[in-house]
N, C-alpha and C. Protein backbone atom coordinates (compact mmCIF):
# COMPACT_ATOMS: atom_id res chain seq x y z
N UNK A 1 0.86 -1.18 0.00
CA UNK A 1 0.00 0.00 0.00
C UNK A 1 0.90 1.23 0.00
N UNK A 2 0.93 2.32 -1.02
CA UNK A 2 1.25 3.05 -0.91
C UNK A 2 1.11 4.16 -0.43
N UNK A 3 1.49 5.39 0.18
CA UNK A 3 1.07 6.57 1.07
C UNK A 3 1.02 7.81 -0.13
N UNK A 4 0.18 8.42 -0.29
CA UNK A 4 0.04 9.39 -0.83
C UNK A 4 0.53 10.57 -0.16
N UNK A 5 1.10 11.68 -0.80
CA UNK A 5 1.58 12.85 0.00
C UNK A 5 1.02 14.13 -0.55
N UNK A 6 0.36 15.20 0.30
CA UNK A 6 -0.12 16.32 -0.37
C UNK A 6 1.41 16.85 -1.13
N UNK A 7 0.52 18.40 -1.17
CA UNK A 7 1.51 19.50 -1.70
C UNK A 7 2.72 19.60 -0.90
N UNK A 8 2.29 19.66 0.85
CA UNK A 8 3.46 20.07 1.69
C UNK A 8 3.76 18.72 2.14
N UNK A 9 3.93 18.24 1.98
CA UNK A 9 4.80 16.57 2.14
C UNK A 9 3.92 16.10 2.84
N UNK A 10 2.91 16.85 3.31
CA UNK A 10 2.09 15.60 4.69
C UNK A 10 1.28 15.01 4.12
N UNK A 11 0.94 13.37 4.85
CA UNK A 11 0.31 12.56 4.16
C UNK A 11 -0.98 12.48 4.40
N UNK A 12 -1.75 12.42 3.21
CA UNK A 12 -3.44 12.60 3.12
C UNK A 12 -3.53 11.24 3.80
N UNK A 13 -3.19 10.36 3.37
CA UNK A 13 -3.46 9.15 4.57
C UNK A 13 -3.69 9.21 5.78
N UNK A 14 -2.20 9.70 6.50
CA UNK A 14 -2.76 10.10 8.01
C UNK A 14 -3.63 10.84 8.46
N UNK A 15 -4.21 12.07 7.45
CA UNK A 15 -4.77 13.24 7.56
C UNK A 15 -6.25 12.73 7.86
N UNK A 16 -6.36 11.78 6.65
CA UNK A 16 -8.10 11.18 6.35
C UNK A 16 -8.66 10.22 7.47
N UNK A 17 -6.92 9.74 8.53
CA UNK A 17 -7.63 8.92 9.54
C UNK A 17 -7.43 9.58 10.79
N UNK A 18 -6.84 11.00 10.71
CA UNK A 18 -7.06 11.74 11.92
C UNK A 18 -8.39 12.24 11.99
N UNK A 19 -9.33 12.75 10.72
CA UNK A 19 -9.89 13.25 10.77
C UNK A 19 -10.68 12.67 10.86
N UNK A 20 -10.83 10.84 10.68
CA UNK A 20 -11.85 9.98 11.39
C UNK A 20 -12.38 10.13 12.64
N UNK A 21 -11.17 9.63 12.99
CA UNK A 21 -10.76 9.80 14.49
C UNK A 21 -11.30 10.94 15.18
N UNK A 22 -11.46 12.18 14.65
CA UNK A 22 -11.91 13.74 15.02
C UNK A 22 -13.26 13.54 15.39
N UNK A 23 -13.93 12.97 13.90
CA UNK A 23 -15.29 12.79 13.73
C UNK A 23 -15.89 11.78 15.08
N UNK A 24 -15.22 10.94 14.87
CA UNK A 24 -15.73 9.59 15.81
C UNK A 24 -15.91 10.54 17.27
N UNK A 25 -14.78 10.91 17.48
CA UNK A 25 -14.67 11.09 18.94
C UNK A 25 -15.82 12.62 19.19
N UNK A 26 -16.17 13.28 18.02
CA UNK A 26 -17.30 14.12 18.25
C UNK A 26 -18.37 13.53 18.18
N UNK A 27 -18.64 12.37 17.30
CA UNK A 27 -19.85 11.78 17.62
C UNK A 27 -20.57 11.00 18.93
N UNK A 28 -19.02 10.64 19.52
CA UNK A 28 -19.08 10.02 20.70
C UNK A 28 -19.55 10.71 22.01
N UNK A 29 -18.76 12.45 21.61
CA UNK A 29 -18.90 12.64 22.75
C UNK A 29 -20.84 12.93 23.62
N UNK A 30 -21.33 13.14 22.61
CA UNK A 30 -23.22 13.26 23.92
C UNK A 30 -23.41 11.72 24.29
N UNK A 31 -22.71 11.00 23.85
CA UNK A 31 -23.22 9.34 24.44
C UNK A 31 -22.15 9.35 25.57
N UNK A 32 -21.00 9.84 25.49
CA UNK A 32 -19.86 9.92 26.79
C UNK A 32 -20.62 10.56 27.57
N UNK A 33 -21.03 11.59 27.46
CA UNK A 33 -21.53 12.53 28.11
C UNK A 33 -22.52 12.06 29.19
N UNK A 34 -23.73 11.49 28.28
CA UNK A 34 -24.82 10.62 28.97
C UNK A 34 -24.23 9.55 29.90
N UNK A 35 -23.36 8.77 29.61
CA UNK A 35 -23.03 7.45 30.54
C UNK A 35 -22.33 8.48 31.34
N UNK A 36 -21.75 9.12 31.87
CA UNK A 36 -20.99 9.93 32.90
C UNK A 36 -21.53 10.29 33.48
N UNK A 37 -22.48 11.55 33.30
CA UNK A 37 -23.74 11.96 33.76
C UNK A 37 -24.85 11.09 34.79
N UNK A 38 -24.75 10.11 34.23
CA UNK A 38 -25.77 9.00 34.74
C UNK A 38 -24.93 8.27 35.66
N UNK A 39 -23.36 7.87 35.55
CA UNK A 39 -22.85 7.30 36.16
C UNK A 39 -22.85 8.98 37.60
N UNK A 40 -21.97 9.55 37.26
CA UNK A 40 -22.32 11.24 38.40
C UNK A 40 -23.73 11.00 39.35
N UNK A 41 -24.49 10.98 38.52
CA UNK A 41 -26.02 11.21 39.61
C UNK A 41 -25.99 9.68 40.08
N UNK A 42 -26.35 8.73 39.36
CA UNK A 42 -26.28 7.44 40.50
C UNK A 42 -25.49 7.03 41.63
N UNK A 43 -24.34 7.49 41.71
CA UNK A 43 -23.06 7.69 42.44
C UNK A 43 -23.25 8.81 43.54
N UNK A 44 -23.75 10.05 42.82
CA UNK A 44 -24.13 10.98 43.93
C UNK A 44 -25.37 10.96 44.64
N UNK A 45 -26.65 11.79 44.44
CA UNK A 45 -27.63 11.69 44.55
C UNK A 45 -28.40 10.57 45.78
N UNK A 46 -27.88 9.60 44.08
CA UNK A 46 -29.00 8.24 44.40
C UNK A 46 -28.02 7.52 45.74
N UNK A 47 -26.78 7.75 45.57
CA UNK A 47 -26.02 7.42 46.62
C UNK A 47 -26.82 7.32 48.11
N UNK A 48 -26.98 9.05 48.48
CA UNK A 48 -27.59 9.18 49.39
C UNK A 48 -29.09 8.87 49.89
N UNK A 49 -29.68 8.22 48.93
CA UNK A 49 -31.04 7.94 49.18
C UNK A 49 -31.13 6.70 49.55
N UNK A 50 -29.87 5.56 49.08
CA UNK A 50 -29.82 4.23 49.15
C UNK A 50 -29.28 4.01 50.78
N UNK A 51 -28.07 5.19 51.01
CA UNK A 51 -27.89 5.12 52.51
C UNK A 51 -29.24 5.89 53.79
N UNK A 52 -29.86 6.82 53.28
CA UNK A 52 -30.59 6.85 54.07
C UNK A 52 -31.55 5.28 54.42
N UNK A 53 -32.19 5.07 53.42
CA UNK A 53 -32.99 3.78 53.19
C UNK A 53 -32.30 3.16 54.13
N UNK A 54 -31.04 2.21 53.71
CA UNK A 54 -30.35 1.36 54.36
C UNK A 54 -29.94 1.40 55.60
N UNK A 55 -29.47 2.81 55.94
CA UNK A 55 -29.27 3.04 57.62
C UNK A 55 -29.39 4.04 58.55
N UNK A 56 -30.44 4.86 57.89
CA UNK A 56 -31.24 6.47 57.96
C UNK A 56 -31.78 5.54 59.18
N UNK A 57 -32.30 6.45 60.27
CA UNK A 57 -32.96 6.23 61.22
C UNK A 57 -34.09 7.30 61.07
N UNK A 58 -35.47 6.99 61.66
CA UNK A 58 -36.74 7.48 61.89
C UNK A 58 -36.72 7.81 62.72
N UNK A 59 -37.85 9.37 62.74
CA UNK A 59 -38.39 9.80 63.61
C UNK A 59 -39.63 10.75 63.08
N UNK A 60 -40.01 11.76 64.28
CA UNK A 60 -41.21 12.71 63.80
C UNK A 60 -40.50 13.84 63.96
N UNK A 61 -40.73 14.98 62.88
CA UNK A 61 -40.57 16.29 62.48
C UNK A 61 -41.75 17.08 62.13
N UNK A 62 -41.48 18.46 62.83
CA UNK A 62 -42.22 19.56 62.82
C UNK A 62 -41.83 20.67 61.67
N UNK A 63 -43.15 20.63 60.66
CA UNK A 63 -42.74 21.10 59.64
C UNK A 63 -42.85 22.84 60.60
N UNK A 64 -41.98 23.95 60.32
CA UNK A 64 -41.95 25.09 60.94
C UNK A 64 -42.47 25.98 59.81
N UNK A 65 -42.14 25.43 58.58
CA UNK A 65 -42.26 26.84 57.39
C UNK A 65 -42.14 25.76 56.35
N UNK A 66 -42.71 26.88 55.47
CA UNK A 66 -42.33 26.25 53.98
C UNK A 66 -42.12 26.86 52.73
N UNK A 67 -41.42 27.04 51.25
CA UNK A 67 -41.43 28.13 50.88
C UNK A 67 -41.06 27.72 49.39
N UNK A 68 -41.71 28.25 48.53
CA UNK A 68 -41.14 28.05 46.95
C UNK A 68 -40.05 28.99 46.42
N UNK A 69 -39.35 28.51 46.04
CA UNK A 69 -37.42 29.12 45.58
C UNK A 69 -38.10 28.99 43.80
N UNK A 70 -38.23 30.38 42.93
CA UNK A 70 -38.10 30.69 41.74
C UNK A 70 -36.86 30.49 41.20
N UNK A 71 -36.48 30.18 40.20
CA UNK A 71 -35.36 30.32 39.40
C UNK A 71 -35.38 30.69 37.89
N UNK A 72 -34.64 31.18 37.51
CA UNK A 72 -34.72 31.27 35.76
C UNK A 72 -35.87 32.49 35.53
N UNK A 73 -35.95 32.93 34.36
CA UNK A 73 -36.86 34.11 33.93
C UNK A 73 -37.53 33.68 32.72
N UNK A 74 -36.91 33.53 31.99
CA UNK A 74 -38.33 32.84 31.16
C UNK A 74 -39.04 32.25 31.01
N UNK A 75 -38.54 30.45 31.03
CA UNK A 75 -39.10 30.01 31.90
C UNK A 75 -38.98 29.73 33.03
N UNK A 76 -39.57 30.06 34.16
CA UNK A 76 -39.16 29.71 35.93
C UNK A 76 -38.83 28.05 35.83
N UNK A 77 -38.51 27.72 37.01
CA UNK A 77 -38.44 26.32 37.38
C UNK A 77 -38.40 26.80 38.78
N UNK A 78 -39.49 25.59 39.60
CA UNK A 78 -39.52 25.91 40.89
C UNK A 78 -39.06 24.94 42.07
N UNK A 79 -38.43 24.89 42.90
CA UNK A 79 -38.07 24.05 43.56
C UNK A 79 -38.85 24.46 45.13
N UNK A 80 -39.28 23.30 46.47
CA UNK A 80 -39.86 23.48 46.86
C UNK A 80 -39.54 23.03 48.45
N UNK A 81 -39.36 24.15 49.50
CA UNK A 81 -38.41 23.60 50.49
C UNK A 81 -38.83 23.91 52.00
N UNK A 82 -39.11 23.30 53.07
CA UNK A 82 -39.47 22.88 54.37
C UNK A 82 -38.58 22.98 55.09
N UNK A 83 -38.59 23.77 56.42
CA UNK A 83 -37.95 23.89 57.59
C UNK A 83 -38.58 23.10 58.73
N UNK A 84 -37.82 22.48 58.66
CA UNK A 84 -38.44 21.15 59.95
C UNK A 84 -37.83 21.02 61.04
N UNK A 85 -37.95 21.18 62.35
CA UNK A 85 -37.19 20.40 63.33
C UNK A 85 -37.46 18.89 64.02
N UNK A 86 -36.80 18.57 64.74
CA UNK A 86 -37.00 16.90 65.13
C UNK A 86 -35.44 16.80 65.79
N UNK A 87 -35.75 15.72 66.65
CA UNK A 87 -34.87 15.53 68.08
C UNK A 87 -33.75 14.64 67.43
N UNK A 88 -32.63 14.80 68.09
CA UNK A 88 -31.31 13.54 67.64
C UNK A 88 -30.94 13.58 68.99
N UNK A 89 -31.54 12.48 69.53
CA UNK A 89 -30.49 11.86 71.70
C UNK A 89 -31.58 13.25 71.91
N UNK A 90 -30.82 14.16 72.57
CA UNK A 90 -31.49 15.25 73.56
C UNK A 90 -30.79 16.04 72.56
N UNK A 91 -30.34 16.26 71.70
CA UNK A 91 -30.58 17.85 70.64
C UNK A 91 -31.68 18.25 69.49
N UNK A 92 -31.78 19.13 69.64
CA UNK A 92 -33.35 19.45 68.91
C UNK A 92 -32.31 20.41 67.65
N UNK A 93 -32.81 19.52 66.66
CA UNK A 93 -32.44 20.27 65.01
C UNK A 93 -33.05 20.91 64.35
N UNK A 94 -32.30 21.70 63.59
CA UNK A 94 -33.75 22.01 62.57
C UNK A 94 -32.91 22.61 61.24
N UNK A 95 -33.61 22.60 59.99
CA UNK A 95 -32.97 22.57 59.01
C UNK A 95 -34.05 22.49 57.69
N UNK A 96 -33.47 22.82 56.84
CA UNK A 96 -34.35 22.31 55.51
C UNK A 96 -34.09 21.30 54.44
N UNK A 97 -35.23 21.04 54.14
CA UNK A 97 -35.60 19.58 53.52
C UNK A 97 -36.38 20.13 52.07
N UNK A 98 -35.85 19.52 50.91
CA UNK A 98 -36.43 19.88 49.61
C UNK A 98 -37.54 18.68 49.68
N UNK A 99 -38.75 19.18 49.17
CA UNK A 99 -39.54 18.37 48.81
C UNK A 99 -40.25 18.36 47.41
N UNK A 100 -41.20 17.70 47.21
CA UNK A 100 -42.07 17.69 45.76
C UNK A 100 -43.23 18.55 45.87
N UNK A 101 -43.46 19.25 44.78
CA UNK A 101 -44.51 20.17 44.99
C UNK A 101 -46.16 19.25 45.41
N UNK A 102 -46.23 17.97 45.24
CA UNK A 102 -47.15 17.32 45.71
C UNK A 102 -47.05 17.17 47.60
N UNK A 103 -46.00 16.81 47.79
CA UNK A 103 -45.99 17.08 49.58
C UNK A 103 -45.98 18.51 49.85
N UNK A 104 -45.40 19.54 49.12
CA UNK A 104 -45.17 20.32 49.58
C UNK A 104 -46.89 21.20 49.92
N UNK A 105 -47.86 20.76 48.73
CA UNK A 105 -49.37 21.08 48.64
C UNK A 105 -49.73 20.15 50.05
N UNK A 106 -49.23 19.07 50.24
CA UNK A 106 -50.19 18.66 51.21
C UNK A 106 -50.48 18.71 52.52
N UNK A 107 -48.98 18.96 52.50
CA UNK A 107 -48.71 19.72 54.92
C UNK A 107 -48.37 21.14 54.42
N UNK A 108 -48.61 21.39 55.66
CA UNK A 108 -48.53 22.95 56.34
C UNK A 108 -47.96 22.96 57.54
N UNK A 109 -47.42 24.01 58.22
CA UNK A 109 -46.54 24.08 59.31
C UNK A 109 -48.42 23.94 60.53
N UNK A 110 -48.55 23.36 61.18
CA UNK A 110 -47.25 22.83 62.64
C UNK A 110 -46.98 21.09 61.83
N UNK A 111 -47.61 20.81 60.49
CA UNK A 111 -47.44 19.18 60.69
C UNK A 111 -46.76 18.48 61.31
N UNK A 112 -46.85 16.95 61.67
CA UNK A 112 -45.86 16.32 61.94
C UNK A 112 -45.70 15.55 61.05
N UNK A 113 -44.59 15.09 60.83
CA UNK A 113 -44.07 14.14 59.50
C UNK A 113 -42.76 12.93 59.95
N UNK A 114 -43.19 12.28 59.13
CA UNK A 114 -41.99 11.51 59.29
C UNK A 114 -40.55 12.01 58.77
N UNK A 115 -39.63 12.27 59.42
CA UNK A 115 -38.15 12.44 58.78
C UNK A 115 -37.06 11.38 58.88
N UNK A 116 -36.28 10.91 57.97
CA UNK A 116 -35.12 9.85 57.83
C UNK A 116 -34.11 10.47 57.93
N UNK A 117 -33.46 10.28 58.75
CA UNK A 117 -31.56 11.27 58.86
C UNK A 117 -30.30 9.92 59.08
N UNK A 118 -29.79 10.39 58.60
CA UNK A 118 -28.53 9.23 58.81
C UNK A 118 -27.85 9.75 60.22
N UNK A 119 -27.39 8.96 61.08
CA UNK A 119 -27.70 8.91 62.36
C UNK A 119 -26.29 9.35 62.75
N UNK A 120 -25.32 9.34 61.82
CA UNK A 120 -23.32 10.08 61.89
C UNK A 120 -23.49 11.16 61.30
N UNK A 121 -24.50 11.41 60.55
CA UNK A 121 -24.91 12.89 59.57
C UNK A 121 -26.00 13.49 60.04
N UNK A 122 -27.07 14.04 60.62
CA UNK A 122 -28.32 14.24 60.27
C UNK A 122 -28.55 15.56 59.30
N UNK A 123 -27.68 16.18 59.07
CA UNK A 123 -27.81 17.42 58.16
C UNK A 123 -28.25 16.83 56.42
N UNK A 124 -27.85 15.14 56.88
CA UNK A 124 -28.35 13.93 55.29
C UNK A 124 -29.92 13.64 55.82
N UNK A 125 -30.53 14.33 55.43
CA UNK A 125 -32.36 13.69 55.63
C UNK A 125 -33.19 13.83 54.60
N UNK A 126 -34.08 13.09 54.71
CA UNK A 126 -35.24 13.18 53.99
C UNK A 126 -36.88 13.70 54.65
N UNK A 127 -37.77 14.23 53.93
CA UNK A 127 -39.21 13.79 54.64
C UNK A 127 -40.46 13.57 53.06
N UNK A 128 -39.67 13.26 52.34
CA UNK A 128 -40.33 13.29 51.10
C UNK A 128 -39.89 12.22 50.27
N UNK A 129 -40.18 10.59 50.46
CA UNK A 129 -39.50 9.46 49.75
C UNK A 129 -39.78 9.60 48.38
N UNK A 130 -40.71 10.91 47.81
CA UNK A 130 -40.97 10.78 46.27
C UNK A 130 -39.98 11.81 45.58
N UNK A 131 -38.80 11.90 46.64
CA UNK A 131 -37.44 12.81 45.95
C UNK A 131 -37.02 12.03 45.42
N UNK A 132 -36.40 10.92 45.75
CA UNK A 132 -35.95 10.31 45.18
C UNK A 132 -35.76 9.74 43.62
N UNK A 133 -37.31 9.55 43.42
CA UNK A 133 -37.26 9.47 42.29
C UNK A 133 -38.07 10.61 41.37
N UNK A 134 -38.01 11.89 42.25
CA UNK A 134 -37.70 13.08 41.52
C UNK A 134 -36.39 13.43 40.52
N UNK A 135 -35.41 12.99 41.53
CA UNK A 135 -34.14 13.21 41.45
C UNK A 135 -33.42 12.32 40.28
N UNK A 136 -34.18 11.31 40.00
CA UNK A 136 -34.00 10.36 39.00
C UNK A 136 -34.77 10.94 37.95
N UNK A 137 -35.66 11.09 37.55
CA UNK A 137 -36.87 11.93 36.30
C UNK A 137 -35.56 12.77 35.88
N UNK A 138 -34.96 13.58 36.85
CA UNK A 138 -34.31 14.71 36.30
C UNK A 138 -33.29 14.36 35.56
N UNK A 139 -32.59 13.33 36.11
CA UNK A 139 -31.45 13.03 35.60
C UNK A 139 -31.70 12.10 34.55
N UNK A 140 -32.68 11.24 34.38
CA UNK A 140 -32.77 10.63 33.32
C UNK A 140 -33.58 11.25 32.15
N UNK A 141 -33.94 12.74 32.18
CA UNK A 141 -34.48 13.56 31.20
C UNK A 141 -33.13 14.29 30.37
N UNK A 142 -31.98 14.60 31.24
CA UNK A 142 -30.46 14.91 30.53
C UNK A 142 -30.07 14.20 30.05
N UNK A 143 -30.03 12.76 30.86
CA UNK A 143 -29.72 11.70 29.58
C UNK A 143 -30.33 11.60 28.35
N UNK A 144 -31.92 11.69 28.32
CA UNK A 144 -32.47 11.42 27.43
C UNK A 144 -31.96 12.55 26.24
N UNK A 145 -31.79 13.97 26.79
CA UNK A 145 -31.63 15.23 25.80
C UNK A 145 -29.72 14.95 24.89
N UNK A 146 -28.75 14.52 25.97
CA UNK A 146 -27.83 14.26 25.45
C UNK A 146 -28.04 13.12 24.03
N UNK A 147 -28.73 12.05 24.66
CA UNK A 147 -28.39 10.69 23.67
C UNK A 147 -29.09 11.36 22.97
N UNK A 148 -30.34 12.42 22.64
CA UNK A 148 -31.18 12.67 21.41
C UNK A 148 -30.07 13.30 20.24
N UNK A 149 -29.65 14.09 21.40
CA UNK A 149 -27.75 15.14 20.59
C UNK A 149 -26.94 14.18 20.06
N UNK A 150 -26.85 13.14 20.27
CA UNK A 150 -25.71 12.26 19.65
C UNK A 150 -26.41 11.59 18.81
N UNK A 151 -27.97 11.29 18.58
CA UNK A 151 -28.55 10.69 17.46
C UNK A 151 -28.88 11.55 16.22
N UNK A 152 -28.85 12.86 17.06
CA UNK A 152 -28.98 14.15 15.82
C UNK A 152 -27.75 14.18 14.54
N UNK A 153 -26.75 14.32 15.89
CA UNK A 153 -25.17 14.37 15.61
C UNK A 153 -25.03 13.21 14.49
N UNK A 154 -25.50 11.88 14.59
CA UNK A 154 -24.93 10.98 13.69
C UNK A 154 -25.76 11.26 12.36
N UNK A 155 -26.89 11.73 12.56
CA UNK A 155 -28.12 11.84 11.14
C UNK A 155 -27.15 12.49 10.55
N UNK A 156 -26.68 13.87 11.10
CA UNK A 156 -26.21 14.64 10.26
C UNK A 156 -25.25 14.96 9.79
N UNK A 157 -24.16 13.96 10.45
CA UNK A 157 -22.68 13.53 10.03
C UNK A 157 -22.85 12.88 8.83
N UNK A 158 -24.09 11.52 8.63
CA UNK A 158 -24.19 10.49 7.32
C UNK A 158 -25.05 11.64 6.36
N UNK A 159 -25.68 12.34 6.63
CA UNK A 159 -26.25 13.51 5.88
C UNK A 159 -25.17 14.18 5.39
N UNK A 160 -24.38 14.56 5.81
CA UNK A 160 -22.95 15.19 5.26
C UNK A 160 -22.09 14.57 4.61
N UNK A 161 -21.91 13.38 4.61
CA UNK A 161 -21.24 12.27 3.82
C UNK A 161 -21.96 12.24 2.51
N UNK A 162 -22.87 11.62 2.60
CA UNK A 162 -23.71 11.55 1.38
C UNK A 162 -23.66 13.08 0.50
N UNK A 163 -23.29 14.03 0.76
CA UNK A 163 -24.00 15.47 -0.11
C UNK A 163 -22.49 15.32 -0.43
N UNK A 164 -21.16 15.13 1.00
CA UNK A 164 -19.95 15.11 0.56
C UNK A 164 -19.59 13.89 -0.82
N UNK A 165 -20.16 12.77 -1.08
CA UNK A 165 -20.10 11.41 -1.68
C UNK A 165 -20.51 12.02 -3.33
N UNK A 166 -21.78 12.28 -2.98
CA UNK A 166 -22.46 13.02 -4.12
C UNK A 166 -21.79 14.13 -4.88
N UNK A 167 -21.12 14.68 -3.96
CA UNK A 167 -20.51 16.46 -4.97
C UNK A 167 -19.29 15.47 -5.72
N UNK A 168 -18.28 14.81 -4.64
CA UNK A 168 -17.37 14.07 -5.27
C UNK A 168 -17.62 13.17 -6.74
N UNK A 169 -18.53 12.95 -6.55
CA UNK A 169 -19.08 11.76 -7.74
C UNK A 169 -19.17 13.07 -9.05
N UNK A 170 -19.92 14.42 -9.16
CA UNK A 170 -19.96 14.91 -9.52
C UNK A 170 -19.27 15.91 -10.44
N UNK A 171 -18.01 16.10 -9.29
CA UNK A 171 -17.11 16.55 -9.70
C UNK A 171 -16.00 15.76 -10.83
N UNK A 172 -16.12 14.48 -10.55
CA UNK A 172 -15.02 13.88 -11.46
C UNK A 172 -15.94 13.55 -12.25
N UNK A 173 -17.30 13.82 -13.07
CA UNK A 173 -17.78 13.24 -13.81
C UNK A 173 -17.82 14.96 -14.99
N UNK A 174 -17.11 15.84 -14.82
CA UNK A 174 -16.81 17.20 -15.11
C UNK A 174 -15.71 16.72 -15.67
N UNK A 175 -14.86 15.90 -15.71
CA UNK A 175 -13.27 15.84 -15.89
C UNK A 175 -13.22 15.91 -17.35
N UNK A 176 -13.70 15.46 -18.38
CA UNK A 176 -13.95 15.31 -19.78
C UNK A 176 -13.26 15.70 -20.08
């Protein structure tokens, strides 16, 4: 096999499989992206929901307040958050707890509620077990938007080949 060499001595060979290589690794990257991402939140997140579960200890909490946090301007996105206290031994805590706008509609301060705290942490709690897989919706809606980007990405890479395939065909059929 022989190596072809442009004008300036460098070889279109290597050139045509760097620039594979370029392509590939841009096509790759929203599917990298997604498995990272997903690997990040299951690792983080979900981390902490699996240790509360597993060795969170129970008790009752006094919801004190409650309050919706706006974000963004065009469109808002709202997140939705509870000041609760509840006892650890003989210290009385208190702190806030994100919840779902469905719990958050359904108590009102003085409620009592159940709260889960990890018992070496309690600043790690829950009082809303449908975070959890709040927290999952979210993260598996980025996944979903990345992998859509990398299926876009490939349409329109083989879309570009083909118009690139086509002009080529074209062009040498001019040669006469």
């Amino acid at each position: 096999m022989t190596d072809t060499t442009d004008h300036g001595g460098g070889s279109l060979l290597r050139n045509s499989h760097l620039q594979a290589l370029l392509r590939t690794l841009v096509l790759a990257l929203p599917f990298a992206a997604a498995f990272l991402y997903g690997l990040w939140t299951y690792h983080g997140s979900d981390k902490i929901y699996r240790g509360l579960e597993a060795h969170g200890v129970e008790t009752q909490a006094t919801i004190i307040s409650k309050r919706i946090i706006r974000s963004g301007t065009d469109r808002p996105r709202y997140a939705y958050e509870m000041t609760v206290s509840f006892t650890v031994g003989d210290k009385m805590r208190r702190g806030n707890v994100s919840v779902t706008s469905g719990f958050y509609d359904r108590h009102n301060p003085p409620d009592r509620v159940t709260i889960r705290y990890m018992p070496h942490d309690p600043q790690t709690r829950q009082i809303d077990p449908a975070m959890r897989g709040n927290a999952m919706r979210e993260a598996l809606t980025v996944i979903a938007i990345l992998l859509f980007i990398g299926v876009v990405n490939i349409g329109m890479a083989r879309g570009a080949r083909r118009t690139d395939g086509a002009r080529g065909r074209s062009n040498t059929s001019d040669d006469f």
